[in-house]
PDB file of N, CA and C in Angstrom:
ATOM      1  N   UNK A   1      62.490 103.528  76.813  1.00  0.00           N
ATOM      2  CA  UNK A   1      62.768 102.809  78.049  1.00  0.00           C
ATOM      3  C   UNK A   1      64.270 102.497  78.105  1.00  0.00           C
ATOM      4  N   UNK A   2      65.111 102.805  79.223  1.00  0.00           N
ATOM      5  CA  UNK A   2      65.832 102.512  79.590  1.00  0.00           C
ATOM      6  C   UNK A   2      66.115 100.939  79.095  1.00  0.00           C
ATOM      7  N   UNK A   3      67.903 100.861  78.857  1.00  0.00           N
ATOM      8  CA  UNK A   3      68.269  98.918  78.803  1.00  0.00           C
ATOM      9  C   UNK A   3      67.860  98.284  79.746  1.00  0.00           C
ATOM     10  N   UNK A   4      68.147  99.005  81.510  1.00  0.00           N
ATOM     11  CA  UNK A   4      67.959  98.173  82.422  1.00  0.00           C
ATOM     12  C   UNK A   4      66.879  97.841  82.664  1.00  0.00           C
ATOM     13  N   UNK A   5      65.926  98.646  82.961  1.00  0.00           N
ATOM     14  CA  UNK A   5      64.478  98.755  82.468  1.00  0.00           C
ATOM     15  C   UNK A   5      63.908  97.746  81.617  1.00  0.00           C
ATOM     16  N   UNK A   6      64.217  97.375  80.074  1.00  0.00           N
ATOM     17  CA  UNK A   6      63.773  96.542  79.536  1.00  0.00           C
ATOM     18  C   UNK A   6      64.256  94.749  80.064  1.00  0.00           C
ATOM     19  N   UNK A   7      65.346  95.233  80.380  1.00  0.00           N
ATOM     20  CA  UNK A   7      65.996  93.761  81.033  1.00  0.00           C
ATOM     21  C   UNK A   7      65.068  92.683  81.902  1.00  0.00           C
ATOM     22  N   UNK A   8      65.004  93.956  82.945  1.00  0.00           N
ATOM     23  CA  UNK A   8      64.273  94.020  84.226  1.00  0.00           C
ATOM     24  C   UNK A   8      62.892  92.996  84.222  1.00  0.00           C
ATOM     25  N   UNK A   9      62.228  94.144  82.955  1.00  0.00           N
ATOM     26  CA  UNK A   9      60.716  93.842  82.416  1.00  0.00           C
ATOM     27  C   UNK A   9      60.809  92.152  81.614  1.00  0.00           C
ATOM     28  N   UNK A  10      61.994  91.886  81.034  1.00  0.00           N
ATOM     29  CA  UNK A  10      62.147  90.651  80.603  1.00  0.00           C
ATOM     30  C   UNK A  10      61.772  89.785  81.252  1.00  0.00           C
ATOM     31  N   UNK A  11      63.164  89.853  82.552  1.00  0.00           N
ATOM     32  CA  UNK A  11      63.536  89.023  83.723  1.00  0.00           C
ATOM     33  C   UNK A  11      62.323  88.713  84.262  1.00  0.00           C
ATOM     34  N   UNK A  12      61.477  89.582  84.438  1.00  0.00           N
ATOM     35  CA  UNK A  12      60.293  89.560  85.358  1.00  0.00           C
ATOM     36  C   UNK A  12      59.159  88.359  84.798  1.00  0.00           C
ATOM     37  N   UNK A  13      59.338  88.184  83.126  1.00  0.00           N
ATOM     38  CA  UNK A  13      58.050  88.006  82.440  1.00  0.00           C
ATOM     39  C   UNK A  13      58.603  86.649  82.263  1.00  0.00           C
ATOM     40  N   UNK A  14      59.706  85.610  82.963  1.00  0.00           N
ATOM     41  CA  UNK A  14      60.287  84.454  82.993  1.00  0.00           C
ATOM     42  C   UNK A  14      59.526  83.639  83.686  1.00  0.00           C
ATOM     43  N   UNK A  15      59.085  82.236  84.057  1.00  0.00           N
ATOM     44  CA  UNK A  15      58.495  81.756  84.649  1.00  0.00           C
ATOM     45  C   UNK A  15      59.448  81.051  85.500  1.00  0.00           C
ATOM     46  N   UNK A  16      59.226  80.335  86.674  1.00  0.00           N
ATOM     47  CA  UNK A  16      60.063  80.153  87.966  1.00  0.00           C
ATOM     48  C   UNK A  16      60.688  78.880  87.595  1.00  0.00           C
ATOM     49  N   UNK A  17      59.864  77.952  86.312  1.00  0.00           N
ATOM     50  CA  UNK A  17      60.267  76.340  86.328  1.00  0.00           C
ATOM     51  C   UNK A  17      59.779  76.535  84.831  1.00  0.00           C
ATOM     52  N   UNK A  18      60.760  75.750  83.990  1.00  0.00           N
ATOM     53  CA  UNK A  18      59.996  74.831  83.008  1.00  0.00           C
ATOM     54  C   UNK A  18      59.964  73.422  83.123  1.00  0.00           C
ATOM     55  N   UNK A  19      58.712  72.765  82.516  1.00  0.00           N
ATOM     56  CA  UNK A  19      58.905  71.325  82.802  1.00  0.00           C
ATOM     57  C   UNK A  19      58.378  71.172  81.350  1.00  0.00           C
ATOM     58  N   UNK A  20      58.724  69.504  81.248  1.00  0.00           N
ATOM     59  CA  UNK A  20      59.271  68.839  80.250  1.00  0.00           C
ATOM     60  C   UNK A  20      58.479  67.693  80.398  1.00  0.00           C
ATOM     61  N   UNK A  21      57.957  66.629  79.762  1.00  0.00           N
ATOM     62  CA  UNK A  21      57.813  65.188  79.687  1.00  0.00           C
ATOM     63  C   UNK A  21      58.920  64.367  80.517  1.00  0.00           C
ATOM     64  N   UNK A  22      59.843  65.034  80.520  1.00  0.00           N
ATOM     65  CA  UNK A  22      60.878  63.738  81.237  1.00  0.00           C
ATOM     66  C   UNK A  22      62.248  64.793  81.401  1.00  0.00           C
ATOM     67  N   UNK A  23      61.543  66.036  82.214  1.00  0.00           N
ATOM     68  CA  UNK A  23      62.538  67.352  82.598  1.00  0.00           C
ATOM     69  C   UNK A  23      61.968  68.596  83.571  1.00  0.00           C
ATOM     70  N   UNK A  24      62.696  69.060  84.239  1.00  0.00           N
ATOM     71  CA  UNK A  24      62.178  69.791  84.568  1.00  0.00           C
ATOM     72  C   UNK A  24      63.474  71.041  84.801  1.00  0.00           C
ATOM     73  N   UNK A  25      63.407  71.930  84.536  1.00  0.00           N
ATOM     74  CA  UNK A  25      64.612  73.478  84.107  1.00  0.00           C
ATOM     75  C   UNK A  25      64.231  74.218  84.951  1.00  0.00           C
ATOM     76  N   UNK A  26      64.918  74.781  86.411  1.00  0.00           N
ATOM     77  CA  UNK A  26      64.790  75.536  87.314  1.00  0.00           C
ATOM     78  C   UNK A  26      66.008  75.812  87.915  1.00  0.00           C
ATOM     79  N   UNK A  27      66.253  77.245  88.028  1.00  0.00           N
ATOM     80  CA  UNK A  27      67.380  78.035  88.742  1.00  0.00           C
ATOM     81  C   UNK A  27      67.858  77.099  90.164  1.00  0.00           C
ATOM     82  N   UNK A  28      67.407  76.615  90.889  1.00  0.00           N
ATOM     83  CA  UNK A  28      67.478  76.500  92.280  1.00  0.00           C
ATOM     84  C   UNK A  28      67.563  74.894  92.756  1.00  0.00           C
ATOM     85  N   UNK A  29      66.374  74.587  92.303  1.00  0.00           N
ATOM     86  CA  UNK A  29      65.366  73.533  92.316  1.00  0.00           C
ATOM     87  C   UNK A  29      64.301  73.310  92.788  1.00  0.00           C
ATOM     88  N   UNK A  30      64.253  71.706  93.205  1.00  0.00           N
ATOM     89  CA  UNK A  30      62.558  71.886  93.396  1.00  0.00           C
ATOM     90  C   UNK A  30      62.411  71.466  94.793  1.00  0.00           C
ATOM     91  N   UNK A  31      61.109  71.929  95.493  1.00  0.00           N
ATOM     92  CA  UNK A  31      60.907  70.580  96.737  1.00  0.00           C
ATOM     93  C   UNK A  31      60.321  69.519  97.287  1.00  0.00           C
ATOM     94  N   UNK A  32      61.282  68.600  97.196  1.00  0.00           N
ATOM     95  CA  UNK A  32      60.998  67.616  97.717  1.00  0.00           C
ATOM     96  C   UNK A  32      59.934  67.307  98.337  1.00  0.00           C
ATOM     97  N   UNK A  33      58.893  66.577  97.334  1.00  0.00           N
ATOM     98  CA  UNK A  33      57.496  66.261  97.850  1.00  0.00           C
ATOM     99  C   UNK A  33      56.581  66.815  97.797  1.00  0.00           C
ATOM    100  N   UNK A  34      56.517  68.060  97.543  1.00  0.00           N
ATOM    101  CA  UNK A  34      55.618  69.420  97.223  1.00  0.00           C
ATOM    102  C   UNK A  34      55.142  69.432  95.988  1.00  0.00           C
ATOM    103  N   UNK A  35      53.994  69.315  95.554  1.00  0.00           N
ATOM    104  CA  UNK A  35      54.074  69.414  93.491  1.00  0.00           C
ATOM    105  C   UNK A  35      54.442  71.097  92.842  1.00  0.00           C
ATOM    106  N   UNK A  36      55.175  70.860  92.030  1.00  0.00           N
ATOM    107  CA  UNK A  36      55.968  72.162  91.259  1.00  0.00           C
ATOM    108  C   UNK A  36      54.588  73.264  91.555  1.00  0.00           C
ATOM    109  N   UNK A  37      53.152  73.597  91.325  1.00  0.00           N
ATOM    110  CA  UNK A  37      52.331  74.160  91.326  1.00  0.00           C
ATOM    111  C   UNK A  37      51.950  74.732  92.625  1.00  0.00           C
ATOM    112  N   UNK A  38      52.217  73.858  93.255  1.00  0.00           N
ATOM    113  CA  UNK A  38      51.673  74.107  94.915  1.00  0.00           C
ATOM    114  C   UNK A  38      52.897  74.732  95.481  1.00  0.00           C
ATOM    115  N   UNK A  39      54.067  74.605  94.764  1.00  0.00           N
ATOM    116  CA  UNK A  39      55.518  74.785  95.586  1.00  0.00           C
ATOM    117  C   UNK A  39      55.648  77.032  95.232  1.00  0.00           C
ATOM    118  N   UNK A  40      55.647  77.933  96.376  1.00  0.00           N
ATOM    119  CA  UNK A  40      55.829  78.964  96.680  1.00  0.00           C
ATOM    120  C   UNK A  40      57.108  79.289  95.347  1.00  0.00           C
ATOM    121  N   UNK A  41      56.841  80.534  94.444  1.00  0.00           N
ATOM    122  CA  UNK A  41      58.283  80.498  93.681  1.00  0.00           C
ATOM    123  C   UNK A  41      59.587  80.545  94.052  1.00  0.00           C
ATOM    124  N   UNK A  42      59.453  81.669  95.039  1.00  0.00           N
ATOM    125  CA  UNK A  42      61.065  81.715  95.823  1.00  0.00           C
ATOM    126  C   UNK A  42      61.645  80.303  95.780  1.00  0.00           C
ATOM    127  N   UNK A  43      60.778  79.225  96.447  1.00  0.00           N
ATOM    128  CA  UNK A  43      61.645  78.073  96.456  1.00  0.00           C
ATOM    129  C   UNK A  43      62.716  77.729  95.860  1.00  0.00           C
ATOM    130  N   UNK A  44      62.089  77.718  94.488  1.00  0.00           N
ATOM    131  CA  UNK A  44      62.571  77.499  93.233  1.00  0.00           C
ATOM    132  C   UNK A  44      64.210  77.978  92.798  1.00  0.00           C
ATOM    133  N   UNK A  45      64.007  79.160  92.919  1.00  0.00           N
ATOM    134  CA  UNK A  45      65.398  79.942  93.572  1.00  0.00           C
ATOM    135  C   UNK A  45      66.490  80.264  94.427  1.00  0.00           C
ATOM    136  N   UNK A  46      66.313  79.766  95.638  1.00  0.00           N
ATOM    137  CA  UNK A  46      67.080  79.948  96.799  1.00  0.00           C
ATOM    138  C   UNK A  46      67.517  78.443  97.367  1.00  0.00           C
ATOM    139  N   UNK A  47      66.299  77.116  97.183  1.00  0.00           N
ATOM    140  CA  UNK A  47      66.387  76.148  97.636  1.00  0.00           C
ATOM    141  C   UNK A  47      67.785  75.279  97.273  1.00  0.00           C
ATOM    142  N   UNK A  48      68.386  74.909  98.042  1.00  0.00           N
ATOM    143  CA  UNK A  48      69.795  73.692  97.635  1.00  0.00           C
ATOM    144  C   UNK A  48      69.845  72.410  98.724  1.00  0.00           C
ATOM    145  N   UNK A  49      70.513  71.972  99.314  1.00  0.00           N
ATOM    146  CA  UNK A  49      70.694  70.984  99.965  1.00  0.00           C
ATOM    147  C   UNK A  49      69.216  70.106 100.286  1.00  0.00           C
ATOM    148  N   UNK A  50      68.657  70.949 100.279  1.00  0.00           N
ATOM    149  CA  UNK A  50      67.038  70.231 100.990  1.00  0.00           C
ATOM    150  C   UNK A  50      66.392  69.364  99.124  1.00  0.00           C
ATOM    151  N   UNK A  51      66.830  70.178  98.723  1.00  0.00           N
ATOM    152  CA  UNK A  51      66.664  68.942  96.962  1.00  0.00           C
ATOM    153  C   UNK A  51      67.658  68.456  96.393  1.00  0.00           C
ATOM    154  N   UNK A  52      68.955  69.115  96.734  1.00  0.00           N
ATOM    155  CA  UNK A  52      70.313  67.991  96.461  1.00  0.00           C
ATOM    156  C   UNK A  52      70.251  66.799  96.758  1.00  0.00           C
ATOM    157  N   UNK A  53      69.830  66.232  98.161  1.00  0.00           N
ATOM    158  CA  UNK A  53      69.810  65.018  98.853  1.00  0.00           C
ATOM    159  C   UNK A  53      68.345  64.520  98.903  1.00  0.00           C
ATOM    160  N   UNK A  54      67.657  64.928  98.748  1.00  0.00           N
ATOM    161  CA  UNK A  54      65.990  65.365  98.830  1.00  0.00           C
ATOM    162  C   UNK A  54      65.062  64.769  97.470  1.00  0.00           C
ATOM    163  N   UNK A  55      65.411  65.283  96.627  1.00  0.00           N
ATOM    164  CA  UNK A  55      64.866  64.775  95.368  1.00  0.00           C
ATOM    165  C   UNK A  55      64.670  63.330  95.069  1.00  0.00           C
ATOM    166  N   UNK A  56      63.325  63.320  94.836  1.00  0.00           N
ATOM    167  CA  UNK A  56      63.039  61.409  94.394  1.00  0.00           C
ATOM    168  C   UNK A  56      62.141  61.431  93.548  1.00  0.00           C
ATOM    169  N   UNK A  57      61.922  62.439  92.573  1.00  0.00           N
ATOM    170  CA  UNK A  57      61.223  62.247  91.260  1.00  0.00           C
ATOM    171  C   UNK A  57      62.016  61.547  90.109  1.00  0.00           C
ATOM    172  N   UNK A  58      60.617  61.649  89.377  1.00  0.00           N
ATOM    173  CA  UNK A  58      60.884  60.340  88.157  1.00  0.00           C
ATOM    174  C   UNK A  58      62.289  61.557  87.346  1.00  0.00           C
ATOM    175  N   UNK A  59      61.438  62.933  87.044  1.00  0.00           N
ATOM    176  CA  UNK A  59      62.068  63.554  86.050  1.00  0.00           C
ATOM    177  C   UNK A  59      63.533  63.834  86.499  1.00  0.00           C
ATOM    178  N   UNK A  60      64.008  64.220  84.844  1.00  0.00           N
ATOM    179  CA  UNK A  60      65.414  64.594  85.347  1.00  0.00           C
ATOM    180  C   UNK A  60      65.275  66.204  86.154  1.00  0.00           C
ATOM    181  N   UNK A  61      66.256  66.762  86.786  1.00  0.00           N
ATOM    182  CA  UNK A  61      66.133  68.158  86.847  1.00  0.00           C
ATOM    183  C   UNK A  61      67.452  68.847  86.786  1.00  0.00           C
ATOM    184  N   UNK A  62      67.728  70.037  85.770  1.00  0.00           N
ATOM    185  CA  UNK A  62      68.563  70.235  85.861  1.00  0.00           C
ATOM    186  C   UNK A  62      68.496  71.981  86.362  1.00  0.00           C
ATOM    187  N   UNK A  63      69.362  71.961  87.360  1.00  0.00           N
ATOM    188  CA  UNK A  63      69.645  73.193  88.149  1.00  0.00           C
ATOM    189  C   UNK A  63      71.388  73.822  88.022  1.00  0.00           C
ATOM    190  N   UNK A  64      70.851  75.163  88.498  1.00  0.00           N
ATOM    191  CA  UNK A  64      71.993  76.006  88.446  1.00  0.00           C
ATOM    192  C   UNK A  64      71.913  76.380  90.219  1.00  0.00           C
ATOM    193  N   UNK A  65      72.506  77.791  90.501  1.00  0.00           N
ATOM    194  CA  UNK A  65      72.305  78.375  91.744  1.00  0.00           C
ATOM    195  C   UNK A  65      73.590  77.708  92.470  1.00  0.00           C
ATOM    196  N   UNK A  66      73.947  76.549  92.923  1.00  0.00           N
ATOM    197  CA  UNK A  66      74.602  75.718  93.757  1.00  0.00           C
ATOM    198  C   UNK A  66      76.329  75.621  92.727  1.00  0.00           C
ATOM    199  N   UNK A  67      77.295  76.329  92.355  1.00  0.00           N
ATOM    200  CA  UNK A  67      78.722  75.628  91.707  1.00  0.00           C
ATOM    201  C   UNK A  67      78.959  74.426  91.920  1.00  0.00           C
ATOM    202  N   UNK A  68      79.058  73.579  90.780  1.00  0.00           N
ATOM    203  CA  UNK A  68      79.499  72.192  90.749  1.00  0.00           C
ATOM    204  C   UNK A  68      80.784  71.884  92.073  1.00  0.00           C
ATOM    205  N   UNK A  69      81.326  72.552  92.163  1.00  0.00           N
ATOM    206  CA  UNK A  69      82.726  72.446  92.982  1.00  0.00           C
ATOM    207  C   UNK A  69      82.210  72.334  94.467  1.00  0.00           C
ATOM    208  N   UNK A  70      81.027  72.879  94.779  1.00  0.00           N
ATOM    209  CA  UNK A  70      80.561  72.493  95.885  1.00  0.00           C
ATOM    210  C   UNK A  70      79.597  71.220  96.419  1.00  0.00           C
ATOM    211  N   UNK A  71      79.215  71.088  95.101  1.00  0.00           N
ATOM    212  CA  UNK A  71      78.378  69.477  94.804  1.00  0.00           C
ATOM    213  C   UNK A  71      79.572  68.803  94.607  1.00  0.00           C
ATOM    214  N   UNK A  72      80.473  68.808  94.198  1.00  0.00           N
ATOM    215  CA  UNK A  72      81.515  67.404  94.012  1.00  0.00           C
ATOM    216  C   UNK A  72      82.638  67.553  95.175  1.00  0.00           C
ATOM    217  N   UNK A  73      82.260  69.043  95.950  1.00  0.00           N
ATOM    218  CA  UNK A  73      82.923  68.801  97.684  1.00  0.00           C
ATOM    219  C   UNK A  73      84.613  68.652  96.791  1.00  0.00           C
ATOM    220  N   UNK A  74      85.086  69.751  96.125  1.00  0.00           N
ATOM    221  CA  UNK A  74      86.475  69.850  95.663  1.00  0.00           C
ATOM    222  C   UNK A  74      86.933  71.043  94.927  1.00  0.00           C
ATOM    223  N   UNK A  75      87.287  72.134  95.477  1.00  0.00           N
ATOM    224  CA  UNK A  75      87.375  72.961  94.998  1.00  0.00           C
ATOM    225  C   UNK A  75      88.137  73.334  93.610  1.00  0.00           C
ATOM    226  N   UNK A  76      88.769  72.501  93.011  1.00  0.00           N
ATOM    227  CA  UNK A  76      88.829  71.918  91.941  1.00  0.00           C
ATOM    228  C   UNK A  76      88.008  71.397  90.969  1.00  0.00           C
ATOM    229  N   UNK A  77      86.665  70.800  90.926  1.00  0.00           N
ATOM    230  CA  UNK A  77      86.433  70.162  90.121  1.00  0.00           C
ATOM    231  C   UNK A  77      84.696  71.233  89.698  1.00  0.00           C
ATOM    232  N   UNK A  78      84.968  71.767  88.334  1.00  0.00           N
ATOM    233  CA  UNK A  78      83.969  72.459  88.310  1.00  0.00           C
ATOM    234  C   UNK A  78      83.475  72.073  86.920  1.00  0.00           C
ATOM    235  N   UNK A  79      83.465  70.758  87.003  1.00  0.00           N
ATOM    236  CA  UNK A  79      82.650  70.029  85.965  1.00  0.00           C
ATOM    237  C   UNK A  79      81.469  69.569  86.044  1.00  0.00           C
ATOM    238  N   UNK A  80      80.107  68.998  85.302  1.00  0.00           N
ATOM    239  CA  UNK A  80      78.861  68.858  85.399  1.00  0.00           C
ATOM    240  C   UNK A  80      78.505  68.177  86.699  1.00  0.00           C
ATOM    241  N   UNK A  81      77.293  68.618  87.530  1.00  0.00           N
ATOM    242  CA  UNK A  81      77.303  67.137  88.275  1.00  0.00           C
ATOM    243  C   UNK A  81      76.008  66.390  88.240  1.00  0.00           C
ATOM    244  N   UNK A  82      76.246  65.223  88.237  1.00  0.00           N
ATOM    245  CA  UNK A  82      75.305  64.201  87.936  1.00  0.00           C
ATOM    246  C   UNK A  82      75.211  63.497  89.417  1.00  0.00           C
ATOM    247  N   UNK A  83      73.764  63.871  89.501  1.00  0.00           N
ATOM    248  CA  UNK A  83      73.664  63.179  90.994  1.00  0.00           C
ATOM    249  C   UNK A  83      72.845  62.002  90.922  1.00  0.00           C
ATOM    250  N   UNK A  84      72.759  61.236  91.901  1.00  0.00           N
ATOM    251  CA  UNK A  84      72.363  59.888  91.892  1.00  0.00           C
ATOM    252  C   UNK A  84      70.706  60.199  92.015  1.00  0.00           C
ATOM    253  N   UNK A  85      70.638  61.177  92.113  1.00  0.00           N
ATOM    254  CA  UNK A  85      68.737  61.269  92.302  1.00  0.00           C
ATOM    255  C   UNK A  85      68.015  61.657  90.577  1.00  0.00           C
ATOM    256  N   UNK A  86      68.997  61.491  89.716  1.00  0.00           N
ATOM    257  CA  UNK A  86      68.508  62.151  88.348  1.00  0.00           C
ATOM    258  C   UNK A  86      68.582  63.687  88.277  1.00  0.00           C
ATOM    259  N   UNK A  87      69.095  64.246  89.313  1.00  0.00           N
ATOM    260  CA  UNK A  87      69.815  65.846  89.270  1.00  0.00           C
ATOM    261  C   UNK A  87      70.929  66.183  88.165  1.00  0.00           C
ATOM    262  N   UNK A  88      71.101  67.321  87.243  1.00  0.00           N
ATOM    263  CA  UNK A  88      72.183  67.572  86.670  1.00  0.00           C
ATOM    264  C   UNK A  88      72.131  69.361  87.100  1.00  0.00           C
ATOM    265  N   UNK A  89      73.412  69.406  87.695  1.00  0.00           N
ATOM    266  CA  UNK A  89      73.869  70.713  88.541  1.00  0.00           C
ATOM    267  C   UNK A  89      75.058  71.335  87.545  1.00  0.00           C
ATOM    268  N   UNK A  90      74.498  72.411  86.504  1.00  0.00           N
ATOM    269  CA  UNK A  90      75.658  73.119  85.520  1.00  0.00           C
ATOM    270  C   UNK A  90      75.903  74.376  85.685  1.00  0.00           C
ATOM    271  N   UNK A  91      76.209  74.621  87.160  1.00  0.00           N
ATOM    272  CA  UNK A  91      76.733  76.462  87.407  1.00  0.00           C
ATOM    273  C   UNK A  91      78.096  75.708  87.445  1.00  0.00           C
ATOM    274  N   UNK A  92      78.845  76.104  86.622  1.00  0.00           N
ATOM    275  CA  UNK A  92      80.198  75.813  87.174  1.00  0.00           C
ATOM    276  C   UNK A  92      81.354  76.341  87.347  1.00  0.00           C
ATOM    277  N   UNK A  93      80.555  77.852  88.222  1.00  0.00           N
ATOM    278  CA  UNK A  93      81.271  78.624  88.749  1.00  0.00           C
ATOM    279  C   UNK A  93      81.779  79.553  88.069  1.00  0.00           C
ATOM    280  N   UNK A  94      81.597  79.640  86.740  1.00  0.00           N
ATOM    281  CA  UNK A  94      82.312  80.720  85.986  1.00  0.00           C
ATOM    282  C   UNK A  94      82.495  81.731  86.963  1.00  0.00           C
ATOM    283  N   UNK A  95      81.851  82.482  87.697  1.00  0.00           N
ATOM    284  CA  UNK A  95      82.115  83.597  88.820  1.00  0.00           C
ATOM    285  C   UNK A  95      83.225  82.979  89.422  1.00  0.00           C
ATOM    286  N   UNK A  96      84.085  82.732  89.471  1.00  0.00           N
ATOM    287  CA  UNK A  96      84.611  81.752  91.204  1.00  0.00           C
ATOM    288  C   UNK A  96      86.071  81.185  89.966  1.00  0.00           C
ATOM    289  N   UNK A  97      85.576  81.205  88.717  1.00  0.00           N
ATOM    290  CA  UNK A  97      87.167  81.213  87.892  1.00  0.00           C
ATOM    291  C   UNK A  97      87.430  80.347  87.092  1.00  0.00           C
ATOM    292  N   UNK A  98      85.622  79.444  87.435  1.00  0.00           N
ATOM    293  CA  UNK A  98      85.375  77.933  87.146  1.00  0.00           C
ATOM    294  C   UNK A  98      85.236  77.826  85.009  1.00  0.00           C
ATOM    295  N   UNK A  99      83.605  77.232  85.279  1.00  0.00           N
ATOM    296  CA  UNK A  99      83.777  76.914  83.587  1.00  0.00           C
ATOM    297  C   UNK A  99      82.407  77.558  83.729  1.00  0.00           C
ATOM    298  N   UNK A 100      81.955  77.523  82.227  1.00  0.00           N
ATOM    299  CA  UNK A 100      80.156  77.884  82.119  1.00  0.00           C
ATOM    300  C   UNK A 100      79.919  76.804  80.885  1.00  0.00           C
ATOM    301  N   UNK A 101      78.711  76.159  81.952  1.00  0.00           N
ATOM    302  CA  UNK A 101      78.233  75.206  81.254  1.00  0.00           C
ATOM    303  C   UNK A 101      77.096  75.261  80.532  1.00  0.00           C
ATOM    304  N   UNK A 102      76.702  74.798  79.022  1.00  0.00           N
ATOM    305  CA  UNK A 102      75.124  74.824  78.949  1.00  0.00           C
ATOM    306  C   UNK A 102      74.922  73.303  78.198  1.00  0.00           C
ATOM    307  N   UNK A 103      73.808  72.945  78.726  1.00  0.00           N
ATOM    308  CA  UNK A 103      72.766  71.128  78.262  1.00  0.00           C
ATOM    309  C   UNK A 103      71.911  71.373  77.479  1.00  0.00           C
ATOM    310  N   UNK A 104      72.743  70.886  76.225  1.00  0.00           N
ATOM    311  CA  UNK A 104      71.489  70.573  74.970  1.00  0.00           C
ATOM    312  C   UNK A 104      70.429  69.239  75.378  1.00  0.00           C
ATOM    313  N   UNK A 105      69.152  69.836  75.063  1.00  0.00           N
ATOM    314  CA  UNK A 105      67.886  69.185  75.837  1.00  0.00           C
ATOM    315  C   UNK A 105      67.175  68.694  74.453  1.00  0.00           C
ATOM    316  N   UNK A 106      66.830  67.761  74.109  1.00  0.00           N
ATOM    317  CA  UNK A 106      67.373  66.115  74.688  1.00  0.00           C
ATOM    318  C   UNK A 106      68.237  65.582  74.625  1.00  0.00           C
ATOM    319  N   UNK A 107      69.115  65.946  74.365  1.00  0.00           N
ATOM    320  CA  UNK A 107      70.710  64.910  73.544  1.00  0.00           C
ATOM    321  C   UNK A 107      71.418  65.051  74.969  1.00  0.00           C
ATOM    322  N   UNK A 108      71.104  65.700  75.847  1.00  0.00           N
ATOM    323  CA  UNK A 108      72.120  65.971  77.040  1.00  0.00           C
ATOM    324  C   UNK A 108      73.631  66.227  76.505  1.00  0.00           C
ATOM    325  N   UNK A 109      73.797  66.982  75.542  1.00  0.00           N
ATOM    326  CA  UNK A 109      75.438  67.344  75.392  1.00  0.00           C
ATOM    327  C   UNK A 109      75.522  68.223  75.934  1.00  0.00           C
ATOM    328  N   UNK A 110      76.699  68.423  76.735  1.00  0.00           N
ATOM    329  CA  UNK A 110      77.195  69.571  76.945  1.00  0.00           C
ATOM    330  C   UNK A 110      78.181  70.343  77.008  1.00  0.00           C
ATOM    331  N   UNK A 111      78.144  71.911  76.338  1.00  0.00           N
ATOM    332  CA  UNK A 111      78.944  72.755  75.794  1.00  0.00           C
ATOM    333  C   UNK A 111      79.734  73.313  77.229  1.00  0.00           C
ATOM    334  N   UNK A 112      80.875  73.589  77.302  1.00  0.00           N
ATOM    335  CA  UNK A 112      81.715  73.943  78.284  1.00  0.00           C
ATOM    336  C   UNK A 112      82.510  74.956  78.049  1.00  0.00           C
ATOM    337  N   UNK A 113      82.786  76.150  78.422  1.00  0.00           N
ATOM    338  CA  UNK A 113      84.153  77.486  78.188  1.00  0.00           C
ATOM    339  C   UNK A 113      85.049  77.321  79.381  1.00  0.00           C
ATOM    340  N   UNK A 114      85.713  76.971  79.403  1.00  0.00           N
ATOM    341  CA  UNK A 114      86.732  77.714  81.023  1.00  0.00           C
ATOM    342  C   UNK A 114      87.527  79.089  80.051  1.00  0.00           C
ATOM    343  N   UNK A 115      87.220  79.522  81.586  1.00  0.00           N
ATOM    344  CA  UNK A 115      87.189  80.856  81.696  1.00  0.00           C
ATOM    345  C   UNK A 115      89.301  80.993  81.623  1.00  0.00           C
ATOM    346  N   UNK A 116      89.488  82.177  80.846  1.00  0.00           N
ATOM    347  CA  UNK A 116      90.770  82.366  80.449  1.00  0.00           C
ATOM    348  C   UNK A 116      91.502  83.190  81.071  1.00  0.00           C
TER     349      UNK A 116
END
């Protein structure tokens, strides 16, 4: 089998959300009011503003999809973002020139590269 091929077959065999006791790990996020089970997968993936401002669960959630620089409204600042709803948003743009972030789960540390 082809690399891309096996990639592909990886990518595919990923599930749309992980959740946690007091977390929940999804590309996109979640929606608002919908339970993760009942919620269509695409959501999960494409959804932003409607759970940026939207979100009122207990858990934390931390999402990618959306660059920090556009959550902190500064094209400059492509550091973690911590939103007031218990959101943590860590794309931080590496595409765009930014940093790449990753959150050690539970300790919430997080590892940072800017890009050279």
């Amino acid at each position: 089998m082809a690399k891309l091929e096996e990639h592909l077959k990886l990518i595919e065999s990923f599930e749309a959300y992980i959740e946690l006791e007091d977390a929940i790990f999804v590309h996109g996020g979640v929606v608002p009011g919908i339970a993760l089970e009942e919620t269509n997968p695409l959501r999960f993936l494409w959804i932003r503003e409607e759970f940026h401002v939207g979100y009122q669960g207990e858990k934390t959630v931390i999402f990618g999809h959306t660059p920090t620089f556009r959550l902190h409204q500064s094209l400059t600042d492509y550091s973690v973002y911590y939103g007031d709803n218990i959101i943590i948003g860590i794309d931080g743009g590496a595409v765009f020139g930014g940093q790449l972030h990753a959150l050690e789960w539970p300790s919430r540390q997080i590892i940072s590269v800017e890009r050279k």
